[in-house]
N, C-alpha and C. Protein backbone atom coordinates (compact mmCIF):
# COMPACT_ATOMS: atom_id res chain seq x y z
N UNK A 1 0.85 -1.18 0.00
CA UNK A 1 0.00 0.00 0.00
C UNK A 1 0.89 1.24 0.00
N UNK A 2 0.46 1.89 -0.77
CA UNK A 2 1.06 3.38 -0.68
C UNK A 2 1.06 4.01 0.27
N UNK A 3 2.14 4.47 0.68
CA UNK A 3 2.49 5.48 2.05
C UNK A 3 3.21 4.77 3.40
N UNK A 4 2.82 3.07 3.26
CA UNK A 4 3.28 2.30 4.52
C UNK A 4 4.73 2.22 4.02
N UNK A 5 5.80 2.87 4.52
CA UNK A 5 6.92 2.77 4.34
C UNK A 5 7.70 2.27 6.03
N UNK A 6 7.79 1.22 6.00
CA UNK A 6 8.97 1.16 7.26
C UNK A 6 9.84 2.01 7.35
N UNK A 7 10.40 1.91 8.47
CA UNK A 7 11.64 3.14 9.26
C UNK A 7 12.52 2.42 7.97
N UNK A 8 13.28 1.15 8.08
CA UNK A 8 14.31 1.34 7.24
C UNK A 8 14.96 0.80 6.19
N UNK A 9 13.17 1.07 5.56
CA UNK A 9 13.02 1.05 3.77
C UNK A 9 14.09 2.83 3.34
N UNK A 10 14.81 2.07 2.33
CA UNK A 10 15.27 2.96 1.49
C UNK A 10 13.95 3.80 0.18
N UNK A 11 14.47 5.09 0.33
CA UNK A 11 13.31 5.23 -0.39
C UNK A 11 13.73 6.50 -1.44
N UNK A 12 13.99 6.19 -2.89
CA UNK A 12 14.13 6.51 -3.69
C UNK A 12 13.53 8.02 -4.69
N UNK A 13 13.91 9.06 -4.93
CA UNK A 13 13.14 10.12 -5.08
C UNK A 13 13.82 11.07 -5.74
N UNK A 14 13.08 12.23 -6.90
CA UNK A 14 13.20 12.61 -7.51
C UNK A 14 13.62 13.96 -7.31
N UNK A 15 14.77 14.62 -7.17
CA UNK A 15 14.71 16.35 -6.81
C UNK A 15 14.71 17.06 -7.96
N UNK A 16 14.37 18.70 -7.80
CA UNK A 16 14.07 19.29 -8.53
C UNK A 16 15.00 20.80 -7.74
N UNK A 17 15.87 21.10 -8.37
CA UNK A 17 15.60 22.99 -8.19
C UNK A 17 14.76 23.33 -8.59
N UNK A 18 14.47 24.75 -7.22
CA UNK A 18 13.67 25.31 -7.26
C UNK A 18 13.97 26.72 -6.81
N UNK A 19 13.55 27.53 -7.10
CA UNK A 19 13.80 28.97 -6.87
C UNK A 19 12.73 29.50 -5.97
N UNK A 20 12.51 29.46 -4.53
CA UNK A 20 11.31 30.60 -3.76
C UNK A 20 11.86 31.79 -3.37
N UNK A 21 10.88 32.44 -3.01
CA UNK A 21 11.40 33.63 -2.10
C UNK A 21 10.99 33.33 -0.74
N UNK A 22 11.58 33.94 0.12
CA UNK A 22 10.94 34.02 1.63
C UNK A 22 11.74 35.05 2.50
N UNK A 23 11.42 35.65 3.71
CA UNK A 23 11.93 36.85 4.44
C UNK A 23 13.49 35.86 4.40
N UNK A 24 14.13 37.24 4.37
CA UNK A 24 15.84 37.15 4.52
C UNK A 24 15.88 36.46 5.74
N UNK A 25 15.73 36.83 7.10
CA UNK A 25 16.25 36.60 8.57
C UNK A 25 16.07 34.91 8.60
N UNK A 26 14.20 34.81 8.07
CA UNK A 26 14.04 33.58 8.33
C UNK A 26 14.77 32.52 7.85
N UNK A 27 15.51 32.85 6.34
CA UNK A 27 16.11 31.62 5.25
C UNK A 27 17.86 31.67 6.39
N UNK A 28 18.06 33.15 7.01
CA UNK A 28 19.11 32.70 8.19
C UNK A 28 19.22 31.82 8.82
N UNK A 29 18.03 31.81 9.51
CA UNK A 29 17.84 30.92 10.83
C UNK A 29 17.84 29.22 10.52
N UNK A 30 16.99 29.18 9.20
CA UNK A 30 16.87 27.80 8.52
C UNK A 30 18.09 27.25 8.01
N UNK A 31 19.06 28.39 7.30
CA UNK A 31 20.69 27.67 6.89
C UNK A 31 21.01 27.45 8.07
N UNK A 32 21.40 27.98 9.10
CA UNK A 32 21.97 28.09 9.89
C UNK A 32 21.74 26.87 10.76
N UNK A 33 20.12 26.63 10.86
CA UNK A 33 19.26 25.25 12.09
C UNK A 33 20.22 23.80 11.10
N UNK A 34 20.17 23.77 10.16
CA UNK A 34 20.43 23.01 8.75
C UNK A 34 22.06 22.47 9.13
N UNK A 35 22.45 23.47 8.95
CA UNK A 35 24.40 23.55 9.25
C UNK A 35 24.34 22.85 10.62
N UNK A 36 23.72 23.57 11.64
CA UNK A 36 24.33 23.08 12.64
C UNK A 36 23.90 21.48 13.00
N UNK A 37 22.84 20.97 12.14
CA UNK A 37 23.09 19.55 12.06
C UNK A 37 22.94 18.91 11.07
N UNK A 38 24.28 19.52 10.31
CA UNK A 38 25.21 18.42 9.15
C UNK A 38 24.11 18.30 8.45
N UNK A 39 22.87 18.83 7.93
CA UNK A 39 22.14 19.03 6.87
C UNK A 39 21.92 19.47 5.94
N UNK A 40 21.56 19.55 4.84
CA UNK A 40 21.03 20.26 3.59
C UNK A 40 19.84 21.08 3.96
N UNK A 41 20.01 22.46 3.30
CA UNK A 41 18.68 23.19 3.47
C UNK A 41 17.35 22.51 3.32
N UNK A 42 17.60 21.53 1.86
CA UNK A 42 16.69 20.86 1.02
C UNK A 42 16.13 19.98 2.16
N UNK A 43 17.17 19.14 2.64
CA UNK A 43 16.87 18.40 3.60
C UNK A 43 15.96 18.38 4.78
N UNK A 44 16.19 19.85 5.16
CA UNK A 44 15.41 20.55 6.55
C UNK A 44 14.19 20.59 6.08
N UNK A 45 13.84 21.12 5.02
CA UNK A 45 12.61 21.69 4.54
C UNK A 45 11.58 20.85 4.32
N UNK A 46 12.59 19.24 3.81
CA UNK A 46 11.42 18.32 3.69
C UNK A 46 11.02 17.87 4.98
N UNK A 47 11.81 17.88 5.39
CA UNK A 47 11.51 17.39 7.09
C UNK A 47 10.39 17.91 7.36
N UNK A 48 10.60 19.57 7.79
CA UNK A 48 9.70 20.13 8.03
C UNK A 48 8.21 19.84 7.24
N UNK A 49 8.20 19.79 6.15
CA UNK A 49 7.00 19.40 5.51
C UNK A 49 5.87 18.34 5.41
N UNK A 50 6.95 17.28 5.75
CA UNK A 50 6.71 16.35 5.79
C UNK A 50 5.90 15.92 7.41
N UNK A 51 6.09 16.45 8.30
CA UNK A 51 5.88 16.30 9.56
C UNK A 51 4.55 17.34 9.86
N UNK A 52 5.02 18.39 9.04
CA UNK A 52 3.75 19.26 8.65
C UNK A 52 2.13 18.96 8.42
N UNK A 53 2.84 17.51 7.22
CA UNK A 53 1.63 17.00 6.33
C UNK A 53 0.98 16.12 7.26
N UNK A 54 2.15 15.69 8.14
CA UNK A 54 0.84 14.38 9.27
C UNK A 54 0.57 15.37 10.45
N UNK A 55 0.89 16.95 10.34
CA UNK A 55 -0.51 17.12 11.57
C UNK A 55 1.28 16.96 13.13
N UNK A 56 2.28 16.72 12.89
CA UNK A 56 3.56 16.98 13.46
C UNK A 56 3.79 17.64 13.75
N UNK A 57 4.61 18.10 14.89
CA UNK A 57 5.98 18.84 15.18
C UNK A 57 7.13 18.37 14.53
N UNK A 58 7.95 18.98 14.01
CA UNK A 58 9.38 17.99 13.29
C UNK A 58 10.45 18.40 14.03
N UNK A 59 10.11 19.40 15.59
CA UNK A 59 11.23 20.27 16.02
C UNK A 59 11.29 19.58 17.85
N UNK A 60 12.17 18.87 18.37
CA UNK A 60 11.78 18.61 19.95
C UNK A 60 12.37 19.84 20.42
N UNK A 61 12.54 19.76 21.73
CA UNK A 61 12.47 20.53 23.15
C UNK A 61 13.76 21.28 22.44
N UNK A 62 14.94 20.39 22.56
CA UNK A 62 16.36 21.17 22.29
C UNK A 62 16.33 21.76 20.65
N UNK A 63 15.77 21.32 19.86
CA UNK A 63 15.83 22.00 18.31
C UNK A 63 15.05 23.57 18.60
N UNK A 64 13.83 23.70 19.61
CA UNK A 64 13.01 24.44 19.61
C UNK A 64 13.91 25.63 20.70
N UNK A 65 14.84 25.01 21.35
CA UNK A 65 15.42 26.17 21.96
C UNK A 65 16.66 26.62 21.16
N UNK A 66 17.28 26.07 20.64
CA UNK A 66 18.16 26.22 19.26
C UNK A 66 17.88 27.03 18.51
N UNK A 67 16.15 26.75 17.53
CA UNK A 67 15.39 27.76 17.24
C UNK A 67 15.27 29.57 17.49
N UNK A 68 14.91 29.58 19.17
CA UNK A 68 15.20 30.80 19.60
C UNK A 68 16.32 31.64 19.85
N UNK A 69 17.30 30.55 20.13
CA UNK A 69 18.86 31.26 19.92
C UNK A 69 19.25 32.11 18.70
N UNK A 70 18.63 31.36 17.64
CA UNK A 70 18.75 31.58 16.19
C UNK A 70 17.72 32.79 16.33
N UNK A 71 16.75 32.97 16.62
CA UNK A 71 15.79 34.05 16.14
C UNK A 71 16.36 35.54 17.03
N UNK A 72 16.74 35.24 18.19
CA UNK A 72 17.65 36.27 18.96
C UNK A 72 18.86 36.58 17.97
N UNK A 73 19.35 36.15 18.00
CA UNK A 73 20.65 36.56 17.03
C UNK A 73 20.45 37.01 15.54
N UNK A 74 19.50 36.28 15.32
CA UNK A 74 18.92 37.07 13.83
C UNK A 74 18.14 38.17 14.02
N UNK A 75 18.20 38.93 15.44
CA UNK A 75 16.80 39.61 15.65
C UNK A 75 15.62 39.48 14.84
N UNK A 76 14.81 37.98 14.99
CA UNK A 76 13.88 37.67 14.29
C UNK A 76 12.83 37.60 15.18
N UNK A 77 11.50 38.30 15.19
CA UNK A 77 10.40 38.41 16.03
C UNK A 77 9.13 37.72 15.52
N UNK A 78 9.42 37.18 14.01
CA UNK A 78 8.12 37.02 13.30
C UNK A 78 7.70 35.27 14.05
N UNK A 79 6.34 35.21 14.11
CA UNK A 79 5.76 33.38 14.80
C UNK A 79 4.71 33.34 13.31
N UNK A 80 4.20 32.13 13.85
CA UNK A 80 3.00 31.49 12.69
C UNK A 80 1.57 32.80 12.49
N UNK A 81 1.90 33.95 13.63
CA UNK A 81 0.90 35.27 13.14
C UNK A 81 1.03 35.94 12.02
N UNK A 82 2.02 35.76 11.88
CA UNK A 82 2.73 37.15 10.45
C UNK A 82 2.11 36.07 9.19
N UNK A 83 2.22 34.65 9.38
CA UNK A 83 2.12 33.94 7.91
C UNK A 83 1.08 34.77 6.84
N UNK A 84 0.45 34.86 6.71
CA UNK A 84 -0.34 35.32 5.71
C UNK A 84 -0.47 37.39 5.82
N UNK A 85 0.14 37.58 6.59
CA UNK A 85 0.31 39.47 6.68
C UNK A 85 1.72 39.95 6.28
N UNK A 86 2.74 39.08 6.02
CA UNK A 86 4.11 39.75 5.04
C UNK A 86 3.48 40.54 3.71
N UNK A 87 3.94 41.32 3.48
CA UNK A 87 4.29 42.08 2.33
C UNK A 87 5.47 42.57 2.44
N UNK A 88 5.81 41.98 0.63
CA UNK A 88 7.75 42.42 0.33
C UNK A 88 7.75 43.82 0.16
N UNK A 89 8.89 44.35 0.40
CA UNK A 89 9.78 45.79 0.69
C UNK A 89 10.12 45.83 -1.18
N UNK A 90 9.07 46.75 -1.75
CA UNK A 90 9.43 47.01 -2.89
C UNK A 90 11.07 47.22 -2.94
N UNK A 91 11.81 46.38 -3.89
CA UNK A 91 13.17 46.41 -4.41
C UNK A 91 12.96 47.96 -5.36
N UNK A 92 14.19 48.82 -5.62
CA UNK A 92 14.32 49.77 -5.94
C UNK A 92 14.72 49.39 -7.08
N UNK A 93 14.39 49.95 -8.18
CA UNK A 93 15.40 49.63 -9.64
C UNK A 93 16.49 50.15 -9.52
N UNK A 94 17.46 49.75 -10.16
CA UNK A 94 18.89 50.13 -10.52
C UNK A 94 18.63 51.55 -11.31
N UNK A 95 19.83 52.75 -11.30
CA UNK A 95 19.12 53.65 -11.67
C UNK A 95 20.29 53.64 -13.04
N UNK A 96 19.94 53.74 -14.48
CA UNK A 96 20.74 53.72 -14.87
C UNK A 96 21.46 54.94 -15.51
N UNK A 97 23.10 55.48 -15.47
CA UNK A 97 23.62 57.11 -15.67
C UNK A 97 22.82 57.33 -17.31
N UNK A 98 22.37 58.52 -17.04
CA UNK A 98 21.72 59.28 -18.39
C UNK A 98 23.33 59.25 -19.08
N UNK A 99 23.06 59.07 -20.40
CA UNK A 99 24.22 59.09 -21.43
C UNK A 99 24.52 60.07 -21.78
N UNK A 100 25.70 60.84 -21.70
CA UNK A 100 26.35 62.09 -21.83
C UNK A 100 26.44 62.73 -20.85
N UNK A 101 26.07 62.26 -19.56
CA UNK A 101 25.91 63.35 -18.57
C UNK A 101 26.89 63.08 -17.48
């Protein structure tokens, strides 16, 4: 049946680059949670998602205080309130020199 995967079935899968955006501080805190255990960004993210999708936590006691270390030092204040109230900081165009001047 689809989805019954034992702990330690190998399990075979397809990656893709991908290009998102998301707040600067936060993609900090996530390289950074990532690095400090010998992970891939890619890696973290599925985690996270994945633990997401069953209704999970993917983070225990010590990841979650790790977490806040990271959000202090990133001076990062944003929680699961902000999700849907970000709006991006219009980027400025490049201005380019008038010719001859």
């Amino acid at each position: 049946m689809v989805g019954d995967v034992g702990d330690d079935d190998e399990l075979l899968v397809e990656r893709v680059q991908t290009g998102v955006r998301m707040e600067k501080r936060l993609l900090k805190i996530l390289k950074a949670f990532a690095e400090y255990h010998d992970m891939t960004l890619g890696d973290l993210l599925e985690g996270i998602v994945l633990h997401a999708f069953d209704g999970k936590t993917p983070f225990n006691a010590a990841s979650l205080e790790r977490i806040r270390e990271l959000k202090r030092f990133y001076d990062f204040a944003l929680d699961s309130r902000a999700s849907h109230r970000l709006k991006e900081i219009k980027a400025h165009a490049s201005r380019k020199p008038n010719a001859g001047t």
